[in-house]
Structure formats: structure tokens, C-alpha cells
C-alpha atoms as a PDB file:
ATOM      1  CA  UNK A   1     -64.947  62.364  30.732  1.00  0.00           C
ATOM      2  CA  UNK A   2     -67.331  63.577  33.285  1.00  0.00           C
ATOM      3  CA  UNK A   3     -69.936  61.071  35.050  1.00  0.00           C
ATOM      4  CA  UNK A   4     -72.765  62.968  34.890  1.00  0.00           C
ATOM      5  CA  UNK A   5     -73.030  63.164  31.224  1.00  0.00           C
ATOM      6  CA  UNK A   6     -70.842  60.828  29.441  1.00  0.00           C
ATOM      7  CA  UNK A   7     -70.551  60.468  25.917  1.00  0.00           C
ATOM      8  CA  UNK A   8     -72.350  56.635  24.645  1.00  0.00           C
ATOM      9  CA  UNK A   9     -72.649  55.262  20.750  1.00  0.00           C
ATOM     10  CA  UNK A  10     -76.201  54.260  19.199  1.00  0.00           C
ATOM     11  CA  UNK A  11     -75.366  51.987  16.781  1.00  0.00           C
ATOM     12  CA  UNK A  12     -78.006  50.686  14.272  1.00  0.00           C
ATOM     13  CA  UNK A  13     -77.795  49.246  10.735  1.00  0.00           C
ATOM     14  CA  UNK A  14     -79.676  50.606   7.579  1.00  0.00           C
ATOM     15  CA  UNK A  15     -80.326  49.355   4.340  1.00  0.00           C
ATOM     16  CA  UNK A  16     -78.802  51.734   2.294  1.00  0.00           C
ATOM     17  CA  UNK A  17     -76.517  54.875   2.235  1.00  0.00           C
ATOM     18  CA  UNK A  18     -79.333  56.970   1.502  1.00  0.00           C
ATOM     19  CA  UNK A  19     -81.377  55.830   4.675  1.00  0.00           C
ATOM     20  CA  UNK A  20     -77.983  56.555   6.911  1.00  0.00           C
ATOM     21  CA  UNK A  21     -77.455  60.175   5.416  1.00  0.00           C
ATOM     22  CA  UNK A  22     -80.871  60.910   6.090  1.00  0.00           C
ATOM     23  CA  UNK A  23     -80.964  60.006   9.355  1.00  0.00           C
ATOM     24  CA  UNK A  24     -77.612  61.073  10.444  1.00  0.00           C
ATOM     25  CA  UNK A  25     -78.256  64.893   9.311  1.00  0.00           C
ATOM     26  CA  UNK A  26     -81.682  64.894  10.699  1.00  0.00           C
ATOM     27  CA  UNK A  27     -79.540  63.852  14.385  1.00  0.00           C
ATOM     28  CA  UNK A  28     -76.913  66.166  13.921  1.00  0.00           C
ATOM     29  CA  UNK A  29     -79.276  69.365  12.593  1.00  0.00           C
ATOM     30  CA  UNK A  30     -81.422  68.494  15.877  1.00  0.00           C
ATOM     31  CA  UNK A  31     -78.520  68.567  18.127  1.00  0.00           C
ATOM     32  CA  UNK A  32     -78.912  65.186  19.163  1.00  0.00           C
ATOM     33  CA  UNK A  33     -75.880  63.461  17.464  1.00  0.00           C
ATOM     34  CA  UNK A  34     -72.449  65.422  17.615  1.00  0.00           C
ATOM     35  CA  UNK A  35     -71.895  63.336  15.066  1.00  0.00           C
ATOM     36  CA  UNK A  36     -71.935  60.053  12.751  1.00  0.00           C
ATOM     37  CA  UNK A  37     -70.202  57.141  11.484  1.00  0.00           C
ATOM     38  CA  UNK A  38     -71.427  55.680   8.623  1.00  0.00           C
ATOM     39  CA  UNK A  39     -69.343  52.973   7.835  1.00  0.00           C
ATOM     40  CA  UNK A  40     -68.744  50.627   5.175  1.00  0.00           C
ATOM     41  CA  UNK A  41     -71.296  47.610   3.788  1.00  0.00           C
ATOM     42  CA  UNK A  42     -71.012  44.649   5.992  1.00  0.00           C
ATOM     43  CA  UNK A  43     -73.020  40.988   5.397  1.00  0.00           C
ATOM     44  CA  UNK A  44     -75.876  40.642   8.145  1.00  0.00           C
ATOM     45  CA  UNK A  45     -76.911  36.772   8.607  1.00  0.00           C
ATOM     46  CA  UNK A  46     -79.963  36.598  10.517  1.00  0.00           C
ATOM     47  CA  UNK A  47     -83.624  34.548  11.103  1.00  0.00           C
ATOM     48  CA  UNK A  48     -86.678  36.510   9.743  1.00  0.00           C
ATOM     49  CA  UNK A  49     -89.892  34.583   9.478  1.00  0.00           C
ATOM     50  CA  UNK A  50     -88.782  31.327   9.811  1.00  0.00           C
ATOM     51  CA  UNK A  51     -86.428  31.560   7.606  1.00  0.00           C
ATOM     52  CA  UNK A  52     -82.267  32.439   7.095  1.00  0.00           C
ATOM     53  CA  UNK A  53     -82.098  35.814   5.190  1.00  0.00           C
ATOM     54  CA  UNK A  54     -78.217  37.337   4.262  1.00  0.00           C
ATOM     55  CA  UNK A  55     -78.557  40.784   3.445  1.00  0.00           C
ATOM     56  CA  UNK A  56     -76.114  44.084   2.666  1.00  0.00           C
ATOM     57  CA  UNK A  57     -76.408  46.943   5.700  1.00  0.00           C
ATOM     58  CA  UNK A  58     -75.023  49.889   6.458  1.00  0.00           C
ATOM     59  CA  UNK A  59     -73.931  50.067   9.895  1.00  0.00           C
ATOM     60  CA  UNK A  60     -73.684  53.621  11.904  1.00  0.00           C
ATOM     61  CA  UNK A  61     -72.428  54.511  14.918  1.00  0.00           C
ATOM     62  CA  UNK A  62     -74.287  58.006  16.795  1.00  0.00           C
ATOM     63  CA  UNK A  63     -72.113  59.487  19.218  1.00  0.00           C
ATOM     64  CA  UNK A  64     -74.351  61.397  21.598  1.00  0.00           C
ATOM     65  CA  UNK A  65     -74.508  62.016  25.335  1.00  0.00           C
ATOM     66  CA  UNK A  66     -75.945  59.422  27.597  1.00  0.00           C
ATOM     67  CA  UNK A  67     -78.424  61.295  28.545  1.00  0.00           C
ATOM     68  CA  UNK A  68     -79.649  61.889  24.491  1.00  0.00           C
ATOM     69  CA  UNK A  69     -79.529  57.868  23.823  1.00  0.00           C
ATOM     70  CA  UNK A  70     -83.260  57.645  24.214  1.00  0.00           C
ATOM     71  CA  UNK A  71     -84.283  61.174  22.143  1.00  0.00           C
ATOM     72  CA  UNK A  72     -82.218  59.847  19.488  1.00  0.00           C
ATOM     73  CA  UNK A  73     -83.829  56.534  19.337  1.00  0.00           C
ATOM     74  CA  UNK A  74     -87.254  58.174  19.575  1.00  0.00           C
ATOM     75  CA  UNK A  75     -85.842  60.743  16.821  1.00  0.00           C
ATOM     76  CA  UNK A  76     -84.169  57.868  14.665  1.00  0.00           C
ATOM     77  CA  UNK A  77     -87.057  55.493  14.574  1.00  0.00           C
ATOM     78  CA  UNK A  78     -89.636  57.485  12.138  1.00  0.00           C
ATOM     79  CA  UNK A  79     -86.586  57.780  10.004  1.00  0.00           C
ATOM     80  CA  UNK A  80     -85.850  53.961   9.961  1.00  0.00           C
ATOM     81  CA  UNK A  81     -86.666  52.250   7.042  1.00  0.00           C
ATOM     82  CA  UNK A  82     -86.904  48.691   9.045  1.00  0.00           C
ATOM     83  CA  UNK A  83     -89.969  47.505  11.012  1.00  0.00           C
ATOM     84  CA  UNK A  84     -87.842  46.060  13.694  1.00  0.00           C
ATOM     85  CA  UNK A  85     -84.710  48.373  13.483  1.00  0.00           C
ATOM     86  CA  UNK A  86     -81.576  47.654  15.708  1.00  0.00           C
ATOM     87  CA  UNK A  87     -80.420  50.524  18.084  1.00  0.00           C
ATOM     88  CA  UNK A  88     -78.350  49.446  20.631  1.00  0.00           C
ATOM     89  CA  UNK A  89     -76.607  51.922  23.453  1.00  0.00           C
ATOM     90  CA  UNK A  90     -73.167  51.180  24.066  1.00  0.00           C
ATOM     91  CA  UNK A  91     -71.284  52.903  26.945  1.00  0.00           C
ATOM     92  CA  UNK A  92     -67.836  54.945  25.698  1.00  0.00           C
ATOM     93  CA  UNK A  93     -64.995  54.282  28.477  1.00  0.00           C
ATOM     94  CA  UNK A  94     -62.619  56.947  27.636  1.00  0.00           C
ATOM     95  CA  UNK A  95     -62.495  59.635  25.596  1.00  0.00           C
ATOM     96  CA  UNK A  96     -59.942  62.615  24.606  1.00  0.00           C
ATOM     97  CA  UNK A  97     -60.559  66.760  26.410  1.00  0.00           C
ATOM     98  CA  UNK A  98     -60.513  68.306  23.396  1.00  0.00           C
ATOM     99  CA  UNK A  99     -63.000  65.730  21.952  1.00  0.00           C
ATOM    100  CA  UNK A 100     -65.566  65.934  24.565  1.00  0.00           C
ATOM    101  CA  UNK A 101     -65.769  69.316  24.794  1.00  0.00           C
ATOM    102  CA  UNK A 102     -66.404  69.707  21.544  1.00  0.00           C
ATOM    103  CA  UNK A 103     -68.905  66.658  21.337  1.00  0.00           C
ATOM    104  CA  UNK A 104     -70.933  68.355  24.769  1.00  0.00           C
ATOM    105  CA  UNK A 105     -71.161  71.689  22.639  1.00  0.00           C
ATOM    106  CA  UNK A 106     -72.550  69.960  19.704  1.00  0.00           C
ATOM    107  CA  UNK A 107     -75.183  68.237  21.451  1.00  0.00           C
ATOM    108  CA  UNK A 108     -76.517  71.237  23.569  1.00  0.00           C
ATOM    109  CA  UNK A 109     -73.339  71.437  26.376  1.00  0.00           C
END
């Protein structure tokens, strides 16, 4: 992987499928997102006004460049259903040739 554009994941959760596929072809068609994962239900336990709320997500991972993390938060917010949605940028240490070549193509390399 290069240093001067690696690849990083955006994760964020969703409520639903529906919210996930939406925003995960609007990322891809825009060239943002090379792709993502939208992966299974999980159990979020967390404090909301005042008060202990369990809920169902949808978690999804973006793999983008580095250098796209913020455009695809900026892109990915008016699609997120949440008023306070989670999008964290996590770094990617390694990652296969073949892979990133095809990932830097897909996202405007």
C-alpha cells in the first residue's frame, strides 16, 4: 500500500437494510466507496436521553481512500437516517496488490 493514499474503513451503523443499501450505492455510484460491507444485525446498548435504549443496527464498513474519508462522511450524512449518526475512520494496515489497485481505480485512481 502506498503512503500517500492509503486505503481507510468508515464504519457507521444504520437502522435497517434498506438505509445501508441506499447509502452504500449512492457511495459506490459517486466513486467515493470502492465498495461496502453490510454486515449482519448486531445488538447496540447505549444512553440516549437519560435513559438505556437496546436497539437492532446494521453495521457497514466503507472502504475508501484516506483521502475520500471526509467526502464520504459529508456524502453519507444526508443519507443517514440518525440525528447523531456514527462514522468513524479507521486506518487499514495492510492490504493485498491486486486489491488496491483495483480499490484506487474504483474510487477515481
Amino acid at each position: 500500500m502506498t503512503d500517500t493514499d492509503p486505503l481507510a474503513f468508515v464504519y457507521t451503523t444504520l437502522p435497517d437494510e434498506t438505509a445501508a443499501a441506499v447509502m452504500a450505492r449512492a457511495l459506490v455510484e459517486a466513486r467515493l466507496a470502492a465498495c461496502c460491507n453490510i454486515m449482519a444485525s448486531m445488538r447496540s446498548v447505549y444512553r440516549w436521553g437519560g435513559a438505556i435504549e437496546v436497539q437492532r443496527e446494521i453495521p457497514m464498513l466503507i472502504k475508501t481512500r484516506r483521502s475520500l474519508a471526509e467526502r464520504v462522511i459529508e456524502a453519507a450524512r444526508p443519507l443517514h437516517p440518525y440525528a447523531t449518526p456514527c462514522f468513524l475512520t479507521l486506518p487499514i494496515e495492510t492490504v493485498n496488490a491486486p486489491y488496491l489497485a483495483w480499490a484506487l481505480a474504483e474510487t477515481g485512481g
